[in-house]
PDB file of N, CA and C in Angstrom:
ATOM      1  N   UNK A   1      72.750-125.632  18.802  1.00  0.00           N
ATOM      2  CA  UNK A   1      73.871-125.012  18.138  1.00  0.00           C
ATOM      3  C   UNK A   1      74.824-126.100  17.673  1.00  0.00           C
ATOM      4  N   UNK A   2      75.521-125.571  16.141  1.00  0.00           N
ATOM      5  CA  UNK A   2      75.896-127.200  15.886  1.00  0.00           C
ATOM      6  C   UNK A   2      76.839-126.403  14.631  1.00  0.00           C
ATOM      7  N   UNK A   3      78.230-127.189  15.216  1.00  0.00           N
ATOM      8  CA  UNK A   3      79.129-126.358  13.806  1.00  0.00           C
ATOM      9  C   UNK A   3      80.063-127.306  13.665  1.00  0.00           C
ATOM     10  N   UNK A   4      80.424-127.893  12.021  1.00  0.00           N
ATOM     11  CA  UNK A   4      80.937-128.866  11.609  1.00  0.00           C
ATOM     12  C   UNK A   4      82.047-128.767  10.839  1.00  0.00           C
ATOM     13  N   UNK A   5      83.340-129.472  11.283  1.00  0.00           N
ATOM     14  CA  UNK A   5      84.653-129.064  10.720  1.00  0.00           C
ATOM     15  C   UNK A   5      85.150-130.432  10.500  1.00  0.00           C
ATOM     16  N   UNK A   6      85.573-129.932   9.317  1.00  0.00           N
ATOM     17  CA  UNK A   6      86.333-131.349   8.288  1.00  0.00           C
ATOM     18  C   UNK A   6      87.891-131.287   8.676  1.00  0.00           C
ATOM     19  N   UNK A   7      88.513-132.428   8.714  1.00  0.00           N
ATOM     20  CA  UNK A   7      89.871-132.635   9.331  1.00  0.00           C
ATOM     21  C   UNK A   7      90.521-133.617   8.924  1.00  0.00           C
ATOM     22  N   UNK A   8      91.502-133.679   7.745  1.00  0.00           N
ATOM     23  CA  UNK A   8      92.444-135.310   8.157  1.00  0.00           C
ATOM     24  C   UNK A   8      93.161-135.339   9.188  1.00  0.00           C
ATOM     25  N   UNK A   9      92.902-136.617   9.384  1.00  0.00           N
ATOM     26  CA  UNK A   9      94.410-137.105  10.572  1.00  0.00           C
ATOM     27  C   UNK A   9      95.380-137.797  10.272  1.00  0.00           C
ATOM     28  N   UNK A  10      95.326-138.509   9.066  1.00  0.00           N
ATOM     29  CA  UNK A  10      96.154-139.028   8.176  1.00  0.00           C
ATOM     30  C   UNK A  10      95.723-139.472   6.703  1.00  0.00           C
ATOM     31  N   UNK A  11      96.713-139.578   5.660  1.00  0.00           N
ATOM     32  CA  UNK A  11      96.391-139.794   4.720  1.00  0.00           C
ATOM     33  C   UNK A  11      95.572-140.932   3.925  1.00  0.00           C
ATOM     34  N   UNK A  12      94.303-140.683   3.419  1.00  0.00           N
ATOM     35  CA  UNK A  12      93.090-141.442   3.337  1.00  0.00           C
ATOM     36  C   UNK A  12      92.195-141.739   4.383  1.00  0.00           C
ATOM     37  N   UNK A  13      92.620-140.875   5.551  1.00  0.00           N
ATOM     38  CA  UNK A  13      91.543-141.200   6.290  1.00  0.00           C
ATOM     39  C   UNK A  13      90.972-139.459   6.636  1.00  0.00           C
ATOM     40  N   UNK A  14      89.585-139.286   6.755  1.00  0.00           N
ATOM     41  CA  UNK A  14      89.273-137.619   6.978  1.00  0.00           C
ATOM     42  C   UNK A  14      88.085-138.341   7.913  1.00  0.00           C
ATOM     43  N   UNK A  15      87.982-136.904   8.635  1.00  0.00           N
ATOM     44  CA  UNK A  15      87.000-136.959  10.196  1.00  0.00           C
ATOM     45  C   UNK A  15      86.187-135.812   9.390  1.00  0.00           C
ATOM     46  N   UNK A  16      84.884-136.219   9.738  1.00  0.00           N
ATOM     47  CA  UNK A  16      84.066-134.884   9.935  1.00  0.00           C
ATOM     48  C   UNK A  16      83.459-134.504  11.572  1.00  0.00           C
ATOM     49  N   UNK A  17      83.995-133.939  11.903  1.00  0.00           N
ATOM     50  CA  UNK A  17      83.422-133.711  13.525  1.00  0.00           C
ATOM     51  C   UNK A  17      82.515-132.536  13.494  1.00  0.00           C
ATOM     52  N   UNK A  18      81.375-132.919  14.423  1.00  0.00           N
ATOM     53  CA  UNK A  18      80.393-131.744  14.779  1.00  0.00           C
ATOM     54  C   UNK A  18      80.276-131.647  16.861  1.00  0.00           C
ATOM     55  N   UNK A  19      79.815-130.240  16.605  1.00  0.00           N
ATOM     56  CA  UNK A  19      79.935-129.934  17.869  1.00  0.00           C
ATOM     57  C   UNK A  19      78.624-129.350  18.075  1.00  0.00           C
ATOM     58  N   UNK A  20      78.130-130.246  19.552  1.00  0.00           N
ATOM     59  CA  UNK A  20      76.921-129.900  20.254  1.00  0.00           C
ATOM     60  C   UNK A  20      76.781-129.403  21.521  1.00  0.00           C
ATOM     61  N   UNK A  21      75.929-127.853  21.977  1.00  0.00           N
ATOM     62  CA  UNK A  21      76.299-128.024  23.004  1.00  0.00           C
ATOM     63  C   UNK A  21      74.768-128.145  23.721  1.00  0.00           C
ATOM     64  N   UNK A  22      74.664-128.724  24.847  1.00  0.00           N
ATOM     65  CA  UNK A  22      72.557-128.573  25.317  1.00  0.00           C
ATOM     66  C   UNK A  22      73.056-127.916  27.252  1.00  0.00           C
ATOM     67  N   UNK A  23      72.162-127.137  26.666  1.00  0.00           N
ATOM     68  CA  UNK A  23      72.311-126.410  28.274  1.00  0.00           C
ATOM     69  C   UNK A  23      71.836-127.170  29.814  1.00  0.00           C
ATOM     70  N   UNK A  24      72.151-126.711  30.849  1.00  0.00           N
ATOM     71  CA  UNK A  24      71.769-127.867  32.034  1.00  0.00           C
ATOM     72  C   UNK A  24      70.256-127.927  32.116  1.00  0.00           C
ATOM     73  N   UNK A  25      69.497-127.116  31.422  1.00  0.00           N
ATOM     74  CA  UNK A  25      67.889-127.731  32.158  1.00  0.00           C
ATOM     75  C   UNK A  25      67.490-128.567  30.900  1.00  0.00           C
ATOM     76  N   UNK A  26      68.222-129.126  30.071  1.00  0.00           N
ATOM     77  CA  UNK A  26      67.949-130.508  29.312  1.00  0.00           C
ATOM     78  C   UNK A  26      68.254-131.679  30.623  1.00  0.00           C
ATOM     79  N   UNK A  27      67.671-132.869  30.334  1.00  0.00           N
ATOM     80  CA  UNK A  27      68.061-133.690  31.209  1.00  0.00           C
ATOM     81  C   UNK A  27      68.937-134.752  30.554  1.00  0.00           C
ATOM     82  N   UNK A  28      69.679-135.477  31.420  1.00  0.00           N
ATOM     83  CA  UNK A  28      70.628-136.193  31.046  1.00  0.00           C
ATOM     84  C   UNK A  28      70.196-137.849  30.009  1.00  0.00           C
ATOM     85  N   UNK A  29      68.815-137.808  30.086  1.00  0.00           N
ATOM     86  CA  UNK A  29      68.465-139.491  29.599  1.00  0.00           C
ATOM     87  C   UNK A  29      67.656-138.701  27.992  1.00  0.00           C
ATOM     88  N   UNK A  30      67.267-136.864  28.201  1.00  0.00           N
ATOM     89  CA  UNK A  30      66.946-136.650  26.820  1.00  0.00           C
ATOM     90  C   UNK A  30      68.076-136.456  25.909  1.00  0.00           C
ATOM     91  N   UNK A  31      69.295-135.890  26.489  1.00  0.00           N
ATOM     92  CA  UNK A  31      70.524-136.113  25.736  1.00  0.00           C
ATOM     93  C   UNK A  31      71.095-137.374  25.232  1.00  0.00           C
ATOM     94  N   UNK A  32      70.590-138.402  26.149  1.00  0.00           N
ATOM     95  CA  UNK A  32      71.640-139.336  25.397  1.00  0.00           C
ATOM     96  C   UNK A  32      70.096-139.942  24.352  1.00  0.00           C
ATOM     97  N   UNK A  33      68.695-139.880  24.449  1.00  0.00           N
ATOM     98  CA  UNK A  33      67.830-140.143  23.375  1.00  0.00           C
ATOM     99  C   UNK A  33      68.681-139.025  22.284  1.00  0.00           C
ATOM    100  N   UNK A  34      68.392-137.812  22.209  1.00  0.00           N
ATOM    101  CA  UNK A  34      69.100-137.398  21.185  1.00  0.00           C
ATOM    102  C   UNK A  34      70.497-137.257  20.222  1.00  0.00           C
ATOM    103  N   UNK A  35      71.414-137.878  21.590  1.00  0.00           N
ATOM    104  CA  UNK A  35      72.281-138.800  20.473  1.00  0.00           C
ATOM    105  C   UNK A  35      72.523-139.610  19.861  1.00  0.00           C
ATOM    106  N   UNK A  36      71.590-140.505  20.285  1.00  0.00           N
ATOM    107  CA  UNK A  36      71.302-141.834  20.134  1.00  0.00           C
ATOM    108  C   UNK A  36      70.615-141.757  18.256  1.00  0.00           C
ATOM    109  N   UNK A  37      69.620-140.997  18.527  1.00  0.00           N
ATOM    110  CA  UNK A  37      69.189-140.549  17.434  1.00  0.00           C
ATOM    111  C   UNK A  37      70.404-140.097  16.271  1.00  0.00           C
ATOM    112  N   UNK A  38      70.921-139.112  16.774  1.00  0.00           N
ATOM    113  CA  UNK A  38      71.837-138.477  15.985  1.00  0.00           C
ATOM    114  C   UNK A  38      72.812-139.557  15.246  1.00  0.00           C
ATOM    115  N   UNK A  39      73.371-140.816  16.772  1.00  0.00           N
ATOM    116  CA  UNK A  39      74.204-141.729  15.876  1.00  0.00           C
ATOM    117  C   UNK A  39      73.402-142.937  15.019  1.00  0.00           C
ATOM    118  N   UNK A  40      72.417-143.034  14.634  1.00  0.00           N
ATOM    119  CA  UNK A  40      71.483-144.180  14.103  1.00  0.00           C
ATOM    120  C   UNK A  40      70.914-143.588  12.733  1.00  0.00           C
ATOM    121  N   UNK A  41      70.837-142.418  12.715  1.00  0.00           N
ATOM    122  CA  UNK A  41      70.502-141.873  10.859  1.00  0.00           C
ATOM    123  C   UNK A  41      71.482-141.095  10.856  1.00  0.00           C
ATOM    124  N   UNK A  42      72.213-140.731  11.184  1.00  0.00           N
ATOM    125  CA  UNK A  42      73.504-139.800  10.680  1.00  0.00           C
ATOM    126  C   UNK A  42      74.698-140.373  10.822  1.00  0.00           C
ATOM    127  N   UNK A  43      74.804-141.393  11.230  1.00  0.00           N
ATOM    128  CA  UNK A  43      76.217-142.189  11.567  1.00  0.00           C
ATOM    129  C   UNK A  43      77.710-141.611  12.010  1.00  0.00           C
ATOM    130  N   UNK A  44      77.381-140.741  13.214  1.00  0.00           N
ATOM    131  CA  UNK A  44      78.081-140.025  14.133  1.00  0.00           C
ATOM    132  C   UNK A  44      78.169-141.225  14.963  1.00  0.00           C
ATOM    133  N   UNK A  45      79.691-140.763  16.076  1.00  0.00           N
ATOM    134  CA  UNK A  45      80.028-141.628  17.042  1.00  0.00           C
ATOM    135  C   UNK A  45      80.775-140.647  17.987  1.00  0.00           C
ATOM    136  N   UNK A  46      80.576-140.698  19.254  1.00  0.00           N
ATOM    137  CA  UNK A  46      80.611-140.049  20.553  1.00  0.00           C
ATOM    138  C   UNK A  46      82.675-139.790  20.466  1.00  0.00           C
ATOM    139  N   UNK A  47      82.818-138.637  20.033  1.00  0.00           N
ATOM    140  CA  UNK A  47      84.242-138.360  20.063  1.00  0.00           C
ATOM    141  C   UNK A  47      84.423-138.037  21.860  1.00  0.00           C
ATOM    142  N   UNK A  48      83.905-136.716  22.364  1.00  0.00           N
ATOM    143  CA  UNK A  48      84.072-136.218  23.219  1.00  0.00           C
ATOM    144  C   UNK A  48      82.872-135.909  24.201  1.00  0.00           C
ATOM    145  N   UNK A  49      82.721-135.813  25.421  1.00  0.00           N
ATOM    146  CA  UNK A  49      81.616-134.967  26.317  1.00  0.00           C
ATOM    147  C   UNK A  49      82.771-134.272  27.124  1.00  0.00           C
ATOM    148  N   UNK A  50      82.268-133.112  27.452  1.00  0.00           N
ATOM    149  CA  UNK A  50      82.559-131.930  28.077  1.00  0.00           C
ATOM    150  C   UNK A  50      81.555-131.540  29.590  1.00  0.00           C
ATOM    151  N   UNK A  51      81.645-131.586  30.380  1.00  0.00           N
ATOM    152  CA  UNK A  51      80.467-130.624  31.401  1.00  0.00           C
ATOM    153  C   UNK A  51      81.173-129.749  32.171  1.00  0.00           C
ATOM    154  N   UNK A  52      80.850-128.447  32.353  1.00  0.00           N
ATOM    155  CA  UNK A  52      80.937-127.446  32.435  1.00  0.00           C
ATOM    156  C   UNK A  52      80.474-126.926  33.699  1.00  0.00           C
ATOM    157  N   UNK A  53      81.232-126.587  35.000  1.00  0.00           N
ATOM    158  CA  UNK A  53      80.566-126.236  36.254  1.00  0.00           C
ATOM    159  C   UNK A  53      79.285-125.489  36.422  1.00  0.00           C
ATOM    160  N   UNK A  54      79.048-125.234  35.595  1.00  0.00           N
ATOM    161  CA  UNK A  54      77.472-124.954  35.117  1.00  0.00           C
ATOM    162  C   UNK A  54      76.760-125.672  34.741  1.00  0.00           C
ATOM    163  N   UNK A  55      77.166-127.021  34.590  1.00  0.00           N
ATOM    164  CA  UNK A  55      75.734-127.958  33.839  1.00  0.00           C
ATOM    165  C   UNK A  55      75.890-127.758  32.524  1.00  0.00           C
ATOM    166  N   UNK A  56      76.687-127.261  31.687  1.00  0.00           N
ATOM    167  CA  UNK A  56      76.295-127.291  30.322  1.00  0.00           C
ATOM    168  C   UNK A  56      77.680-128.150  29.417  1.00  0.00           C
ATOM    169  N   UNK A  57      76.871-129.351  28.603  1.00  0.00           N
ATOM    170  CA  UNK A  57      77.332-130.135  27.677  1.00  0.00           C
ATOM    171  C   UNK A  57      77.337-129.883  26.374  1.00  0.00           C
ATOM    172  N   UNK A  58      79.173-129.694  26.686  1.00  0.00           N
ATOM    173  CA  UNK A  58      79.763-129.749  25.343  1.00  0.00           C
ATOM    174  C   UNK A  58      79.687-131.454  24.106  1.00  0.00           C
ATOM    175  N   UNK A  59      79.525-131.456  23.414  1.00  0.00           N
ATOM    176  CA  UNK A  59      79.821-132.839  22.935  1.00  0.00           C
ATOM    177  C   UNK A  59      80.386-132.582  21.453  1.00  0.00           C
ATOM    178  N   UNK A  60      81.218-133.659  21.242  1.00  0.00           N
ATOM    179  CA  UNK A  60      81.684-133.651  20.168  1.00  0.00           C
ATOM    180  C   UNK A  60      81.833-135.047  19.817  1.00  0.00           C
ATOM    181  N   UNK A  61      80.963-135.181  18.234  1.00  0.00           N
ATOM    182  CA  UNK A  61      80.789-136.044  17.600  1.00  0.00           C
ATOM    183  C   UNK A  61      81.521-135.808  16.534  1.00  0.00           C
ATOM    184  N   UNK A  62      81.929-136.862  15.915  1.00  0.00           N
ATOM    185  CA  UNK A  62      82.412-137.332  14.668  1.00  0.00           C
ATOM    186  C   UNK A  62      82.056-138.480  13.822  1.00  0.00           C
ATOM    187  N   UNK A  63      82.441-138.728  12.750  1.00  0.00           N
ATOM    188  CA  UNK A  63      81.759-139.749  11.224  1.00  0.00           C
ATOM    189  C   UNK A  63      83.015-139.445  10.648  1.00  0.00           C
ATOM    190  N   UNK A  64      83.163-140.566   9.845  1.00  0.00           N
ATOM    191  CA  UNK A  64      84.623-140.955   8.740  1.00  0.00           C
ATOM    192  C   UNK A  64      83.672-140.693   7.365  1.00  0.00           C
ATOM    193  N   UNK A  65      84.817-139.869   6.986  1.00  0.00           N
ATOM    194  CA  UNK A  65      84.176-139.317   5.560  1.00  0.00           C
ATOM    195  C   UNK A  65      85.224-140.682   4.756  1.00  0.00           C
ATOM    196  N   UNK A  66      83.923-141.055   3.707  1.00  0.00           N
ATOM    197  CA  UNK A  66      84.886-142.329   2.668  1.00  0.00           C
ATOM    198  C   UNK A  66      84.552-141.809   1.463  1.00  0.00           C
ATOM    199  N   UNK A  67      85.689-141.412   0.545  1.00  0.00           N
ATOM    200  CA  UNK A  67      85.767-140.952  -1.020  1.00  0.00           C
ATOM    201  C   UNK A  67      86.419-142.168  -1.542  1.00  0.00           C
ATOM    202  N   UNK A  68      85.402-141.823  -2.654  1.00  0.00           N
ATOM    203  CA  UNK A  68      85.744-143.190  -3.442  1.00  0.00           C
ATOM    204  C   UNK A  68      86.790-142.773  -4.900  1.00  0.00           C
ATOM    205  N   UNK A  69      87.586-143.065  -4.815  1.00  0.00           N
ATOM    206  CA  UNK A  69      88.786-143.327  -5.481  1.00  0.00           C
ATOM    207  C   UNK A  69      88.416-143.580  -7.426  1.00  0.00           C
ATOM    208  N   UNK A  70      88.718-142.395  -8.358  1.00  0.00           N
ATOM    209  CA  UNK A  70      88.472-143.094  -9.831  1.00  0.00           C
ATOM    210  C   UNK A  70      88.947-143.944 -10.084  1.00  0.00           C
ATOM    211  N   UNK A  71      88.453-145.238 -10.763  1.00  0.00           N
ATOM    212  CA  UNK A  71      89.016-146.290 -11.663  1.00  0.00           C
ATOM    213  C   UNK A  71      89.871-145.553 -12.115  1.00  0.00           C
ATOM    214  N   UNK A  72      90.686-146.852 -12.781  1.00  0.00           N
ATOM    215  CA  UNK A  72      91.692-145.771 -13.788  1.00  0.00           C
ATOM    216  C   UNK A  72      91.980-146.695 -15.236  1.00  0.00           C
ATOM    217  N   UNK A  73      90.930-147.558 -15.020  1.00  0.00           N
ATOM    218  CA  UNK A  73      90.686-147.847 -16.954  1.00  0.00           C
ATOM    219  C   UNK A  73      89.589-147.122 -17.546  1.00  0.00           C
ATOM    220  N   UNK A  74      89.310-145.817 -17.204  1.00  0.00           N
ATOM    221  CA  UNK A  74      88.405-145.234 -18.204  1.00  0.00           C
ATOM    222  C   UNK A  74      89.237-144.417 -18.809  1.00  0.00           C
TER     223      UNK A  74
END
């Protein structure tokens, strides 16, 4: 499950954060392979972890969105 919200925090700079959550009978060394993954072709970086007296991990990742700016001699 995975839901992604766009955010500035200040001007010229914007976050895109996504949120993951993997339930407790994932294990802890396949989670961090799959973030690992996640941050190496998607260029996410570990905002938050969450665990939950139940075993279940929240995580929240984020990536810097960069817009590129028009020239302005056309």
């Amino acid at each position: 499950m995975s839901r992604v919200l766009r955010r500035p925090t200040r001007p010229g700079v914007e976050w895109e954060f996504d949120s993951v959550t993997y339930p407790p009978e994932v294990s802890r060394n396949t989670v961090r392979q799959l973030l690992v993954e996640r941050a190496e072709h998607g260029g996410w970086e570990l905002a938050r972890v969450r665990i939950a007296a139940d075993g279940m991990r929240r995580v929240v990742l984020r990536r810097k969105i960069i817009r590129q700016t028009r020239p302005t001699f056309y």
